[in-house]
Protein backbone atom coordinates (compact mmCIF):
# COMPACT_ATOMS: atom_id res chain seq x y z
CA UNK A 1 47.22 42.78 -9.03
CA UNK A 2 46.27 44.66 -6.30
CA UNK A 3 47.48 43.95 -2.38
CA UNK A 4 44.88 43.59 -0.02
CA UNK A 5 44.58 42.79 3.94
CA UNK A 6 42.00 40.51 5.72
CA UNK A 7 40.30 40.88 8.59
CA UNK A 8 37.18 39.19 9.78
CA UNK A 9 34.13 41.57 10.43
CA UNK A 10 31.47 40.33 13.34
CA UNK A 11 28.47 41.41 13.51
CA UNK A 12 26.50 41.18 16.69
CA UNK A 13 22.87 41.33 16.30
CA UNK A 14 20.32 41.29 19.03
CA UNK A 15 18.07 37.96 18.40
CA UNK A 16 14.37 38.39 17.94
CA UNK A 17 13.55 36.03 20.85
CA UNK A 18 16.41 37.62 22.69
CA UNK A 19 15.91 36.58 26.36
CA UNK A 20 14.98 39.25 29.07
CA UNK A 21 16.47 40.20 32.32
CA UNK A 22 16.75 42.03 35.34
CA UNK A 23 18.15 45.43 35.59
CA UNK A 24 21.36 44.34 37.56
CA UNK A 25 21.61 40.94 35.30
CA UNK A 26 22.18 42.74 32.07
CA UNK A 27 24.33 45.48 33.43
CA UNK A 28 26.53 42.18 34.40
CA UNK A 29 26.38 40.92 31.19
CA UNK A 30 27.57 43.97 29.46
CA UNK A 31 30.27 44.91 31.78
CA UNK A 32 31.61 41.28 30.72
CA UNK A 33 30.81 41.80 27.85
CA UNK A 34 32.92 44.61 27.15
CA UNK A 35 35.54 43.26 29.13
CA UNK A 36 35.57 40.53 26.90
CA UNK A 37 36.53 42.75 23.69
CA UNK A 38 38.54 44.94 26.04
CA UNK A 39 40.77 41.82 26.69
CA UNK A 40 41.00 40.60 22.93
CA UNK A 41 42.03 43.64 21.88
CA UNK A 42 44.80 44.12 24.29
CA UNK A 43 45.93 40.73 23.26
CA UNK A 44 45.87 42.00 19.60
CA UNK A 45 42.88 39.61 18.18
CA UNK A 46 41.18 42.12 17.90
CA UNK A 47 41.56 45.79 15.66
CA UNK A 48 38.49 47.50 17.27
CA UNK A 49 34.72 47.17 18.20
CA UNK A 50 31.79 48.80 19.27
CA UNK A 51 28.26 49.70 19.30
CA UNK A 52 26.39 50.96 16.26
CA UNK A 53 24.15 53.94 16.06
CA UNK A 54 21.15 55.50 13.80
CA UNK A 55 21.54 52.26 11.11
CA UNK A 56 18.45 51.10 9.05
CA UNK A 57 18.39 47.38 10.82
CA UNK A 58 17.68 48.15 14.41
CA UNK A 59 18.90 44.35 15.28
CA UNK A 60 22.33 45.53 14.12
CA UNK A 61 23.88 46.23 17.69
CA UNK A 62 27.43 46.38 17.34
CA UNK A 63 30.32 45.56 14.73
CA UNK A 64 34.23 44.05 15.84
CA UNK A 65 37.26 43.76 13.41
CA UNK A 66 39.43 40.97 14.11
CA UNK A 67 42.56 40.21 12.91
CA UNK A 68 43.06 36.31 12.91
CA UNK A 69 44.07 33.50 10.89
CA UNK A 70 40.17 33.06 9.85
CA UNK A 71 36.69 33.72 9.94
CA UNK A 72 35.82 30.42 11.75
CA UNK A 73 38.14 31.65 14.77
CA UNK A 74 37.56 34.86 14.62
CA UNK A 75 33.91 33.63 14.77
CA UNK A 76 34.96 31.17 17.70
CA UNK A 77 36.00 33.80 20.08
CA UNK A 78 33.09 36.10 19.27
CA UNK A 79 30.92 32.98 20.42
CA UNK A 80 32.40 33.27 24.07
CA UNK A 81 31.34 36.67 24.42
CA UNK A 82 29.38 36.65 27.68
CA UNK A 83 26.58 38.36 25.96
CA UNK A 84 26.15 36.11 23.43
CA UNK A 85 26.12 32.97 26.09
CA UNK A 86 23.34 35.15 27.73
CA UNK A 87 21.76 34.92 24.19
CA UNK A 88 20.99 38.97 23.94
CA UNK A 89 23.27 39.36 20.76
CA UNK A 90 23.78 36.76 18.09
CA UNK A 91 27.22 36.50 15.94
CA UNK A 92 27.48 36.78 11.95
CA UNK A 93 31.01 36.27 10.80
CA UNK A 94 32.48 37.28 7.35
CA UNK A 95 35.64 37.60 5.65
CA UNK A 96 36.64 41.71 5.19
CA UNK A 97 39.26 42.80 2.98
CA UNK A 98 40.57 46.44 2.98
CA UNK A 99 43.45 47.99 1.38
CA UNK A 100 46.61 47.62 3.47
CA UNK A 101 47.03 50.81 6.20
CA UNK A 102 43.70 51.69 5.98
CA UNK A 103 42.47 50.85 9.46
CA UNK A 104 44.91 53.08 11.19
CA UNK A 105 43.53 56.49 11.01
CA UNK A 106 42.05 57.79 13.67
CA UNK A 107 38.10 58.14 14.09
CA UNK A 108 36.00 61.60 15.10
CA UNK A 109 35.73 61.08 19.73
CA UNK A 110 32.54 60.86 20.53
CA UNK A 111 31.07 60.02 24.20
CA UNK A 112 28.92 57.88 25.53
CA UNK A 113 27.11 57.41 28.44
């Protein structure tokens, strides 16, 4: 038998009717926004997150790992994020399983801005 982990992979997709705003509104929105990932990850909820570039679904905006007791919490707290009260991004929640380690090596920097 082989030994797996779970996590619970979000996916954060930006609705089709997804509601506009001002300039100053949405830079708001994601400042909490990534506040709100900033904290759950310092809390250890969370494994990582962030945006997604150059996929095939243009919708597809960003992805978070979480590491909770299930999918329907992990789905829960992804819920509260400020921008998806706002209703620019849109939560799909599944179960991920990964061999055990394998989310600890490092990724290639890249930066943004």
């Amino acid at each position: 038998m082989r030994q797996l982990e779970t996590f619970q992979l979000i996916l954060l997709r930006r609705p089709a009717e997804a509601p506009e705003y001002e300039e100053a509104t949405l830079e708001s929105i994601q400042q909490q926004h990534l506040a709100h990932y900033d904290a759950l990850r310092s809390d250890g909820r969370l494994v990582t997150f962030g945006p997604v570039l150059e996929q095939h679904d243009v919708s597809l905006r960003g992805i978070a790992v979480f590491a909770m007791g299930s999918v329907d919490e992990a789905r829960a707290l992804a819920e509260t994020d400020p921008a998806v009260a706002a209703g620019r991004l849109a939560v799909e929640a599944m179960t991920y399983l990964t061999a055990p380690g394998s989310l600890t090596p490092p990724g290639i920097p890249v930066a943004l801005g």
